[in-house]
C-alpha atoms as a PDB file:
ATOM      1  CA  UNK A   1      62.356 -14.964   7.248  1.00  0.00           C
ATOM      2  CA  UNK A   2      63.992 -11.937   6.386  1.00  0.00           C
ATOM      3  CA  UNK A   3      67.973 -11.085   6.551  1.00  0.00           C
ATOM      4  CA  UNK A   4      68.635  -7.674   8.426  1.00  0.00           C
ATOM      5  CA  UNK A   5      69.039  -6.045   4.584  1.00  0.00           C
ATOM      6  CA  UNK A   6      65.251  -6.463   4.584  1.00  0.00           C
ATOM      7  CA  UNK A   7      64.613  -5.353   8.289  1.00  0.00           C
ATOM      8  CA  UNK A   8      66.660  -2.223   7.482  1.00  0.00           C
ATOM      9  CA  UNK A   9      63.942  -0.843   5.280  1.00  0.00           C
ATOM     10  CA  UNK A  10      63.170   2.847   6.141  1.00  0.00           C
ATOM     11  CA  UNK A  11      59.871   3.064   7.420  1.00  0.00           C
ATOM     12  CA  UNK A  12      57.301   6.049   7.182  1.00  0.00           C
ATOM     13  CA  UNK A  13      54.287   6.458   9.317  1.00  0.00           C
ATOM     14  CA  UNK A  14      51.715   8.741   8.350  1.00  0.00           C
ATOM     15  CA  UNK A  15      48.395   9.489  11.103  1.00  0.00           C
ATOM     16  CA  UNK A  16      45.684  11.005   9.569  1.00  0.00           C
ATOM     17  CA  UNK A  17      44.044  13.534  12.199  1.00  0.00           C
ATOM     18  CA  UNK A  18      40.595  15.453  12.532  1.00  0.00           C
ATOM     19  CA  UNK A  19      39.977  17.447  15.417  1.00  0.00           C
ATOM     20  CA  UNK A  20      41.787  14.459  17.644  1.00  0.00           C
ATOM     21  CA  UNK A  21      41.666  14.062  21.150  1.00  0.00           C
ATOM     22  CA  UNK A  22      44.978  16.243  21.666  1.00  0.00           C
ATOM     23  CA  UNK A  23      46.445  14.371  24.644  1.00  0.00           C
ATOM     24  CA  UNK A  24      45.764  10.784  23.286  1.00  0.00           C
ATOM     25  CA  UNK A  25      47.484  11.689  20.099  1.00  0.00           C
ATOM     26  CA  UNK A  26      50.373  13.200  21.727  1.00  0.00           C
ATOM     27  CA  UNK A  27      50.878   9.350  23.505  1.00  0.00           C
ATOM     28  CA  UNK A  28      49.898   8.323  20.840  1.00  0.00           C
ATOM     29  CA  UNK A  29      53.111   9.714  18.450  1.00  0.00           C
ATOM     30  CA  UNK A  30      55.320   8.830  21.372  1.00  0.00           C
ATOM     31  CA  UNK A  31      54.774   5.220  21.552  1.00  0.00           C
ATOM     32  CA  UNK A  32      54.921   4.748  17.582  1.00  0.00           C
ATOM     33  CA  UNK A  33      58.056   6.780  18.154  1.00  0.00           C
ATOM     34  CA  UNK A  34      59.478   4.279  20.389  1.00  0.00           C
ATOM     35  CA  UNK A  35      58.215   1.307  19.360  1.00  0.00           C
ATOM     36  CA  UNK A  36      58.559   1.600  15.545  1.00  0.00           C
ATOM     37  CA  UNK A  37      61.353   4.054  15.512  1.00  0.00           C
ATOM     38  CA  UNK A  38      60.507   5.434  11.961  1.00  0.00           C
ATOM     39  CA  UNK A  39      62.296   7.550   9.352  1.00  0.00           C
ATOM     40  CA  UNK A  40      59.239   9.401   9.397  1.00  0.00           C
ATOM     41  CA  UNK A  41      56.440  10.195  11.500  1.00  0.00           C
ATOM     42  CA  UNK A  42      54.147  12.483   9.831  1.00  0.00           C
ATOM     43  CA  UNK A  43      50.374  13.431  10.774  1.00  0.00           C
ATOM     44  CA  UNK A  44      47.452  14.951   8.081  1.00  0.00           C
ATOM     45  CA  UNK A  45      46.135  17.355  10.439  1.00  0.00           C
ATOM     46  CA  UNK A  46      42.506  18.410   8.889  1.00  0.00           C
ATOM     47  CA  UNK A  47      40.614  21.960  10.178  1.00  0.00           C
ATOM     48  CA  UNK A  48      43.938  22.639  13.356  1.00  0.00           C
ATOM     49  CA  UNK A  49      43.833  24.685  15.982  1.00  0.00           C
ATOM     50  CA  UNK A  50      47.180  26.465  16.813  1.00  0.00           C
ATOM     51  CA  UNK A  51      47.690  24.334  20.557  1.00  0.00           C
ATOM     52  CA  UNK A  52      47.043  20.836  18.799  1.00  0.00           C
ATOM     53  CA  UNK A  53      49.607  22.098  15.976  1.00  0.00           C
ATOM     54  CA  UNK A  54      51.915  23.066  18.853  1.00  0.00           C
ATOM     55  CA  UNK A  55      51.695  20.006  21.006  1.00  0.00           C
ATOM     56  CA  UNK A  56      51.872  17.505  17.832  1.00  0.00           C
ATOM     57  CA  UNK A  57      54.794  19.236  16.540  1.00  0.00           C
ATOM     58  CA  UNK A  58      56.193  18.736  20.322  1.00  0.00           C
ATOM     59  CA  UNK A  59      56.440  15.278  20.085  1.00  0.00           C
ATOM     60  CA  UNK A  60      58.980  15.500  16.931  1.00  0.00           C
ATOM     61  CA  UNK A  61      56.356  14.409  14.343  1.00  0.00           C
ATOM     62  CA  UNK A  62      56.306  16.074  11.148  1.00  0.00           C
ATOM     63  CA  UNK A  63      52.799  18.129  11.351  1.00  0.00           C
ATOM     64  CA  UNK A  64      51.066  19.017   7.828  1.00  0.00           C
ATOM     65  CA  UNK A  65      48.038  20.984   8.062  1.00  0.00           C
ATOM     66  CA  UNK A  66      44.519  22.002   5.890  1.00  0.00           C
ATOM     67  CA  UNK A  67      41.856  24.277   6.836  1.00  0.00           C
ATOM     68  CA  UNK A  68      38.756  22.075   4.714  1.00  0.00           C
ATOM     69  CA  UNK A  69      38.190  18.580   6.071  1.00  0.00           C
ATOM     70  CA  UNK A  70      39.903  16.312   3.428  1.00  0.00           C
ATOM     71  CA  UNK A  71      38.437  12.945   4.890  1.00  0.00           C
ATOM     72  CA  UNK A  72      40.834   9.814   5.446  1.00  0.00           C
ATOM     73  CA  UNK A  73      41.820   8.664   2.267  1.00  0.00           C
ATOM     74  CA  UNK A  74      42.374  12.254   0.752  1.00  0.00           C
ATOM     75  CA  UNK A  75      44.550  12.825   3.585  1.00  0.00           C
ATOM     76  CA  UNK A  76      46.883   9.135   3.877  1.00  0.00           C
ATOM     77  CA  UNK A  77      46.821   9.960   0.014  1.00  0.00           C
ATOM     78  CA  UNK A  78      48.631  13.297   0.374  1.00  0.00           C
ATOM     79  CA  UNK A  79      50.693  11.679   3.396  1.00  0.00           C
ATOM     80  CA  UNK A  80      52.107   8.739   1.613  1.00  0.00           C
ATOM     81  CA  UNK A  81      52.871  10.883  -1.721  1.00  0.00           C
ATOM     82  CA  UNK A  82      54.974  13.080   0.881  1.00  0.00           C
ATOM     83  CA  UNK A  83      56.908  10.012   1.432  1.00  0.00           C
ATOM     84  CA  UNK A  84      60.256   8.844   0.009  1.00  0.00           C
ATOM     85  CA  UNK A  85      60.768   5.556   2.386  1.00  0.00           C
ATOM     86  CA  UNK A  86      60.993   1.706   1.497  1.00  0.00           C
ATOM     87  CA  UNK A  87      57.706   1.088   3.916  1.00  0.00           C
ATOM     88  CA  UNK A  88      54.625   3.386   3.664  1.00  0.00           C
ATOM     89  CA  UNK A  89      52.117   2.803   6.795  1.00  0.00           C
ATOM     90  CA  UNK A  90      49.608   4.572   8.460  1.00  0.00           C
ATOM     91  CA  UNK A  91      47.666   3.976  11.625  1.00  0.00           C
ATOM     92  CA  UNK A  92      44.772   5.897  13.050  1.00  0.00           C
ATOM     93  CA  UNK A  93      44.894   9.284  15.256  1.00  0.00           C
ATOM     94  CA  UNK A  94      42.725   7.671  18.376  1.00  0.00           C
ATOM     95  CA  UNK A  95      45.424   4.423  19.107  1.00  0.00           C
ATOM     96  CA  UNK A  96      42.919   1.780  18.677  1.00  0.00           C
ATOM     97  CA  UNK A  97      45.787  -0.159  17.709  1.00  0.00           C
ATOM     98  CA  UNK A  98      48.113  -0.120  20.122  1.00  0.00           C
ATOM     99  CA  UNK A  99      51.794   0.875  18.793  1.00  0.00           C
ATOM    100  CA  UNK A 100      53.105  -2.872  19.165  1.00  0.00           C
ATOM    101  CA  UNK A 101      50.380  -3.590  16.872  1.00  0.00           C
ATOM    102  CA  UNK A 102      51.136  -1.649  14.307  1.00  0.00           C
ATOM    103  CA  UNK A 103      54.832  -2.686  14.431  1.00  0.00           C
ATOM    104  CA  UNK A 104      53.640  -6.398  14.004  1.00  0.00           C
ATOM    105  CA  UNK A 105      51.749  -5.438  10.752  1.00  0.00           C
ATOM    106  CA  UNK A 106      54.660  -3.329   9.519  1.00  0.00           C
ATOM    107  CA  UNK A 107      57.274  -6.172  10.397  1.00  0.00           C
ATOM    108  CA  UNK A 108      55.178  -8.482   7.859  1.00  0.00           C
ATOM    109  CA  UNK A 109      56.275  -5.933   4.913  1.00  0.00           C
ATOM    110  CA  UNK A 110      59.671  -5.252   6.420  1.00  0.00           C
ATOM    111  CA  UNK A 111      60.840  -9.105   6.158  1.00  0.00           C
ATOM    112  CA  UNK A 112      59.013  -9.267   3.155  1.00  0.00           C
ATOM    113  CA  UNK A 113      56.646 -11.752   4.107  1.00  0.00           C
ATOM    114  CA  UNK A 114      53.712  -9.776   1.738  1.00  0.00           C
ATOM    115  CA  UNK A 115      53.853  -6.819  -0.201  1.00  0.00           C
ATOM    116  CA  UNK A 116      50.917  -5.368   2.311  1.00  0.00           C
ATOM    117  CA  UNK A 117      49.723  -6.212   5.447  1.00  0.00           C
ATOM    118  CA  UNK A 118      46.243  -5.224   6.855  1.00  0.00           C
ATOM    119  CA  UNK A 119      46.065  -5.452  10.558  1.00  0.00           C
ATOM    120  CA  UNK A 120      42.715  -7.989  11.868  1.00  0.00           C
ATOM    121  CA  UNK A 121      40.685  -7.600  14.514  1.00  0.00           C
ATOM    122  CA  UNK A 122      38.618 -10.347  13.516  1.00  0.00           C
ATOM    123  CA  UNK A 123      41.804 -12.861  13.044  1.00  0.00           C
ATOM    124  CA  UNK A 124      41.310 -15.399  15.470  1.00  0.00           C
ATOM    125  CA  UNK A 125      44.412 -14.541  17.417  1.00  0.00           C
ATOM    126  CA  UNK A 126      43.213 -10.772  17.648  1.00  0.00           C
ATOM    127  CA  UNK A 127      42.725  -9.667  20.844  1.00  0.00           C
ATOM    128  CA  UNK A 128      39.978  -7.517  21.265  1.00  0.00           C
ATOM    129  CA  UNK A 129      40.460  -5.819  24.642  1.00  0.00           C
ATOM    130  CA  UNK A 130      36.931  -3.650  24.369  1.00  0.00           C
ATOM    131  CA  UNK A 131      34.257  -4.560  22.372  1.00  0.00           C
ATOM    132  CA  UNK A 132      31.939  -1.960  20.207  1.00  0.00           C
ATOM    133  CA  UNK A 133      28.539  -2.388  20.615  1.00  0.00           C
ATOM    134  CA  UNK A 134      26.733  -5.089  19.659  1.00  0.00           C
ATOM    135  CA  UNK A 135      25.099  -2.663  16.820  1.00  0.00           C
ATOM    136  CA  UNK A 136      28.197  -1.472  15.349  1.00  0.00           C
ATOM    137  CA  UNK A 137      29.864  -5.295  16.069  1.00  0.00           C
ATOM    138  CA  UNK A 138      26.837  -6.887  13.850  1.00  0.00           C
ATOM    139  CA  UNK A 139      26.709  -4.172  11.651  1.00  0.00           C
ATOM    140  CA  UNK A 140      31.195  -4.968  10.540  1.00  0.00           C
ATOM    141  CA  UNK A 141      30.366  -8.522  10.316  1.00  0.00           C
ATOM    142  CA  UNK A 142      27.967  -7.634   8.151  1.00  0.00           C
ATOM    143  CA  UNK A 143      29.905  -5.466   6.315  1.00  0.00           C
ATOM    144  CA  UNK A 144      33.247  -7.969   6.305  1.00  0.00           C
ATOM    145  CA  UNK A 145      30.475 -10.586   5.227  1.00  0.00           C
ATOM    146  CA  UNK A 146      29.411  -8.648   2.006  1.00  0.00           C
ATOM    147  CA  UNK A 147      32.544  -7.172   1.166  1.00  0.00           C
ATOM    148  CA  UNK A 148      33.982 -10.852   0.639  1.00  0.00           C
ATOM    149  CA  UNK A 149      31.156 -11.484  -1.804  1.00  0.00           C
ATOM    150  CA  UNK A 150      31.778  -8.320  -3.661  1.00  0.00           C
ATOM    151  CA  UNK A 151      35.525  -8.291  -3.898  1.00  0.00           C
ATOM    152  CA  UNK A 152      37.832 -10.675  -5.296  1.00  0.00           C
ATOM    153  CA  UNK A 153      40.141  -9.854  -2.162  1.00  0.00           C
ATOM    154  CA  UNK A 154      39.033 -11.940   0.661  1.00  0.00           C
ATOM    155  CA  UNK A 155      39.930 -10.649   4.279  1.00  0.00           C
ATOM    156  CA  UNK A 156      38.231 -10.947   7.883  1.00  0.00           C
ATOM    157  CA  UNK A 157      38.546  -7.566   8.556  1.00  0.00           C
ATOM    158  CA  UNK A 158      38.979  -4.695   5.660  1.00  0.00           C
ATOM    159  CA  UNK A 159      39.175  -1.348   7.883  1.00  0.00           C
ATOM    160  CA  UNK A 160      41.169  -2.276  10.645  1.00  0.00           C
ATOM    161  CA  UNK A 161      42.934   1.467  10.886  1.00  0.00           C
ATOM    162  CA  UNK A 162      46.606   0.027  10.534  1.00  0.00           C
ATOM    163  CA  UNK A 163      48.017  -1.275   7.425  1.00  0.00           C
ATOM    164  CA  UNK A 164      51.432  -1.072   5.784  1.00  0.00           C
ATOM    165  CA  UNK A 165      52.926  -1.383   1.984  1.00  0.00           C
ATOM    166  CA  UNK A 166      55.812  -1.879  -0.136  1.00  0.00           C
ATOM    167  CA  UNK A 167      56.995   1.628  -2.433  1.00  0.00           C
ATOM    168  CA  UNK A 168      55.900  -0.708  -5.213  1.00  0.00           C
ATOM    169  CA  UNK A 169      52.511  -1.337  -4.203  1.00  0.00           C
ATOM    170  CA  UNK A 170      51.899   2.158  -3.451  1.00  0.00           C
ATOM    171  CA  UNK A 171      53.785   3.136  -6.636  1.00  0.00           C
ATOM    172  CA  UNK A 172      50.935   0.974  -8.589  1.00  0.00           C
ATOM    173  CA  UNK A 173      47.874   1.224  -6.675  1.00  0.00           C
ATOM    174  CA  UNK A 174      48.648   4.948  -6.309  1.00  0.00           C
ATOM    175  CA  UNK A 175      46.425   6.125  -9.589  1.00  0.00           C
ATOM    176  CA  UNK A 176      43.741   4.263  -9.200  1.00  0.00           C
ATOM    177  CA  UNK A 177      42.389   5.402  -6.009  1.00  0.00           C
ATOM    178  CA  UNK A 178      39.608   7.711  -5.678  1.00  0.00           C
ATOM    179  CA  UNK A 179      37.778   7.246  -2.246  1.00  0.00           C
ATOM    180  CA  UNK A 180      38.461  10.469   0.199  1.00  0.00           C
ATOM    181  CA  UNK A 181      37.125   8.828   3.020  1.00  0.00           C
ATOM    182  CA  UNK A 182      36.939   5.978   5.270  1.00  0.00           C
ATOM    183  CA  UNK A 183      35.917   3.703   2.498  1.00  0.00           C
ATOM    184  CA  UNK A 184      39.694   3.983   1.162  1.00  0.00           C
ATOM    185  CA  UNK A 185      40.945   1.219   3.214  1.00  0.00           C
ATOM    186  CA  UNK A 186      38.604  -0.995   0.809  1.00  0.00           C
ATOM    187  CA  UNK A 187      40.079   0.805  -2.184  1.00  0.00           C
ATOM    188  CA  UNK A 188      43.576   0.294  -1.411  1.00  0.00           C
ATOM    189  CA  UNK A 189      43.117  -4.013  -0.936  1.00  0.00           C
ATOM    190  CA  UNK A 190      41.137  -4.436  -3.866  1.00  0.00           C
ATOM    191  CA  UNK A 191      43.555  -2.697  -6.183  1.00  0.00           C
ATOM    192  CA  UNK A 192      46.780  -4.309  -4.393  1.00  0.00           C
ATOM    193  CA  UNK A 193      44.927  -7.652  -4.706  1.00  0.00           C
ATOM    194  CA  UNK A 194      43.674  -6.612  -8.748  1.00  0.00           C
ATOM    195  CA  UNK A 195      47.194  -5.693  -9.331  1.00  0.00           C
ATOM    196  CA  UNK A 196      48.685  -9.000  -8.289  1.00  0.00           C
ATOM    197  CA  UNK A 197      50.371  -7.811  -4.583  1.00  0.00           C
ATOM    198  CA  UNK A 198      50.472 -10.087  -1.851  1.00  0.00           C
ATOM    199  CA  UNK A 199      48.044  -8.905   0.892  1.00  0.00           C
ATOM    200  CA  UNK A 200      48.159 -10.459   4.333  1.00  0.00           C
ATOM    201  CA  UNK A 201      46.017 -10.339   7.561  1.00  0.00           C
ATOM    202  CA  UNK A 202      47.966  -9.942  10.953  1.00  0.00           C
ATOM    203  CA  UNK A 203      46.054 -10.024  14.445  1.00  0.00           C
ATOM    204  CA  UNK A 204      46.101  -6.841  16.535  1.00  0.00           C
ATOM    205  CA  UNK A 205      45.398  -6.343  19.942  1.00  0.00           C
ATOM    206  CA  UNK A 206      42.374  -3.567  19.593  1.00  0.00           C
ATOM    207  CA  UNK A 207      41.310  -0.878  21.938  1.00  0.00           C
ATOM    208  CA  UNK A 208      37.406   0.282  20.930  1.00  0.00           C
ATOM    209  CA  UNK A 209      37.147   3.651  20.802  1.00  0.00           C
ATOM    210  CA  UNK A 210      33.509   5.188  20.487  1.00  0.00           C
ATOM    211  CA  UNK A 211      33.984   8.756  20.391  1.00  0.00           C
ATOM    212  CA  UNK A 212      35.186   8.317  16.898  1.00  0.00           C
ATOM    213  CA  UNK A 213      34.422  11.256  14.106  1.00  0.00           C
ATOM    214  CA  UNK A 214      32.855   8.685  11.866  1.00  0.00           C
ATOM    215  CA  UNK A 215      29.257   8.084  12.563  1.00  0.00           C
ATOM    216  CA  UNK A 216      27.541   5.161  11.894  1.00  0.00           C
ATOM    217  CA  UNK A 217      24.728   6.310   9.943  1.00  0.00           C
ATOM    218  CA  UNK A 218      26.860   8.181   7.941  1.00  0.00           C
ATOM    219  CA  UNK A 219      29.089   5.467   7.535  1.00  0.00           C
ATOM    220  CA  UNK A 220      26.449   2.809   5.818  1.00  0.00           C
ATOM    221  CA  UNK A 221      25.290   4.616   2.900  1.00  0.00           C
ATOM    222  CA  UNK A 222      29.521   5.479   2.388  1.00  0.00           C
ATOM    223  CA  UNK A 223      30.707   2.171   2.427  1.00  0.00           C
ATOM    224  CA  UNK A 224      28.372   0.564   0.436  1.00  0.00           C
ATOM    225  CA  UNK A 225      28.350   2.980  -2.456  1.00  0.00           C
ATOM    226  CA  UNK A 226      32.239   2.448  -2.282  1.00  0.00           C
ATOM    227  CA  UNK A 227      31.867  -1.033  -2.302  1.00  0.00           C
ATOM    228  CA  UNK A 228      29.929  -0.922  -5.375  1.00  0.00           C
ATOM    229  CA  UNK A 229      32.100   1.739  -6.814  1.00  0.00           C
ATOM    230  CA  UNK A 230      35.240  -0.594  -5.989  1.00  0.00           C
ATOM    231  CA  UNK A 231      33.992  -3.689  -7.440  1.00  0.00           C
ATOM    232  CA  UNK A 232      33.437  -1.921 -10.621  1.00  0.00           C
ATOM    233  CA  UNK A 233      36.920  -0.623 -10.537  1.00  0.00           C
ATOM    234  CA  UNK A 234      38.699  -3.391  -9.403  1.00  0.00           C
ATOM    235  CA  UNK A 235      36.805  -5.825 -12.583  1.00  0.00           C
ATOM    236  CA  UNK A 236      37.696  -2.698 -15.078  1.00  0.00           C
ATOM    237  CA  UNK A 237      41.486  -2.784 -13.949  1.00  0.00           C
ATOM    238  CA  UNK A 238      41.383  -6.000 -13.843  1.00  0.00           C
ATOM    239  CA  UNK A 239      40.528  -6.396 -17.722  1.00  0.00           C
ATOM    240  CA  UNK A 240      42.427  -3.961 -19.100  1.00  0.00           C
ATOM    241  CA  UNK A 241      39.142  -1.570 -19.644  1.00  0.00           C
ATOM    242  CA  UNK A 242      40.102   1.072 -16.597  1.00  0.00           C
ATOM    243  CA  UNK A 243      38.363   4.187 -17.928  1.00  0.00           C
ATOM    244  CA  UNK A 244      39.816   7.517 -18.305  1.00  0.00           C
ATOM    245  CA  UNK A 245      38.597   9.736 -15.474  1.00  0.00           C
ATOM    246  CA  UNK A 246      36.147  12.944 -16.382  1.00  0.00           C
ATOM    247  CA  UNK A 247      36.260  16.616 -14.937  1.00  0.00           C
ATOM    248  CA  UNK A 248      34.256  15.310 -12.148  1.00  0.00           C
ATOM    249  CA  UNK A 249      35.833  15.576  -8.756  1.00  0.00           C
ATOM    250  CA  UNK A 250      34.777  12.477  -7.884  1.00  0.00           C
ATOM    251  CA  UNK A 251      35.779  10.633 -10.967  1.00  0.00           C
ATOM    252  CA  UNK A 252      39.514  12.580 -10.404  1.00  0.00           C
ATOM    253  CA  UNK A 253      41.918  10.048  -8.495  1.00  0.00           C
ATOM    254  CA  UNK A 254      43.135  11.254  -4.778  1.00  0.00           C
ATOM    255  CA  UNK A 255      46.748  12.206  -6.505  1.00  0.00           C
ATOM    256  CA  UNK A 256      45.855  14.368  -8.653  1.00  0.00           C
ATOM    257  CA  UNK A 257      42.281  16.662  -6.453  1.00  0.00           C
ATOM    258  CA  UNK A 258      44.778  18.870  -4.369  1.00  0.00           C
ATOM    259  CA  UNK A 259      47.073  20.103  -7.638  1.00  0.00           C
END
């Protein structure tokens, strides 16, 4: 277990937010306020209108706002890089996973029990409190199933939307990202795992939300096109043979698109 030098780690938590339901996000920010108690609390507000930007900013969360619609990993990219704390986490704007959740999955980095920790919703100790539908359920397990047999990294559950890392990790993994969406969550494991950083899978208690801004039919042609796209990565890195990215936007990793 970890002494209290390694519980003392400053903690950053970084939401990333399009067009959110304005009221859940505002309990939202409160209960990661209380529960976690973070150094920082910062949200990637995409496309804001000036109430939202009011009532976030409200709560005591740093607020950082874009006009264009980044997607999610453009925007955790830009909030972790704003950073400077010993724990870099981020959970997602509609609370799926509740706030005592997320503090679970950041405690496993905090006592340094892995270098990051990816919260589960298919660990068998998850407790799933309202199920998708059966559709989008068969259509994860699906997903969770081929992912395993594409990446070296092994997990139940790849886009559970709260994970946390060490500075290090992030410090490493950091160039060699390039998803701008959903499909970064996949991204970030395989080059943690690629790398050599302990990854680790901690049950959540999850909260379905359908009303999500990520469709599904846009989401199946995404996610396996990154999963092809990652496995390629993730065997280049892993051989020393990584190559140098083009002009092309998307051939440009997330750090370096919004310079």
């Amino acid at each position: 277990m970890g002494d209290f030098r390694e519980m003392s780690r400053s903690v950053g938590v970084v939401v990333p937010a399009y067009r959110p339901d304005r009221s859940v996000l505002v309990t939202y920010l409160g209960a990661l306020q209380a529960e976690i108690d973070p150094a920082v609390l910062r949200v990637e507000l995409d496309q804001p209108d000036e109430r939202t930007v009011e009532e976030l900013k409200a709560t005591g969360a740093t607020v950082n706002t874009v006009e264009s619609r980044r997607g999610k990993g453009q925007a955790l990219t830009d909030g972790f890089e704003a950073l400077d704390t010993d724990v870099l986490a981020f959970a997602d704007a509609d609370g799926s996973t509740p706030a005592e959740s997320v503090r679970n999955v950041i405690d496993q980095v905090r006592l340094g029990e892995v270098d990051l920790a990816a919260g589960s919703r298919r660990h068998p100790d998850a407790d799933v409190q309202s199920h998708q539908t059966v559709f989008r359920q068969h259509l994860g397990d699906v997903f969770a199933w081929l992912a395993r047999r594409l990446l070296d990294v092994s997990l139940r559950d790849y886009q559970c939307g709260a994970k946390a890392m060490t500075r290090e990790t992030w410090q490493a993994i950091r160039p060699h990202l390039y998803q701008p969406g959903f499909a970064w969550d996949i991204e970030v494991l395989a080059m943690a795992d690629t790398l050599g950083y302990t990854i680790g899978e901690v049950p959540v208690t999850w909260i379905d939300h359908p009303d999500s801004t990520v469709t599904t039919t846009d989401a199946v042609p995404e996610l396996l096109r990154a999963l092809v796209a990652t496995r390629r990565r993730a065997r280049r890195l892993g051989a020393g043979t990584e190559p140098v990215a083009s002009g092309r936007t998307e051939q440009v990793p997330l750090i370096n698109r919004n310079r």
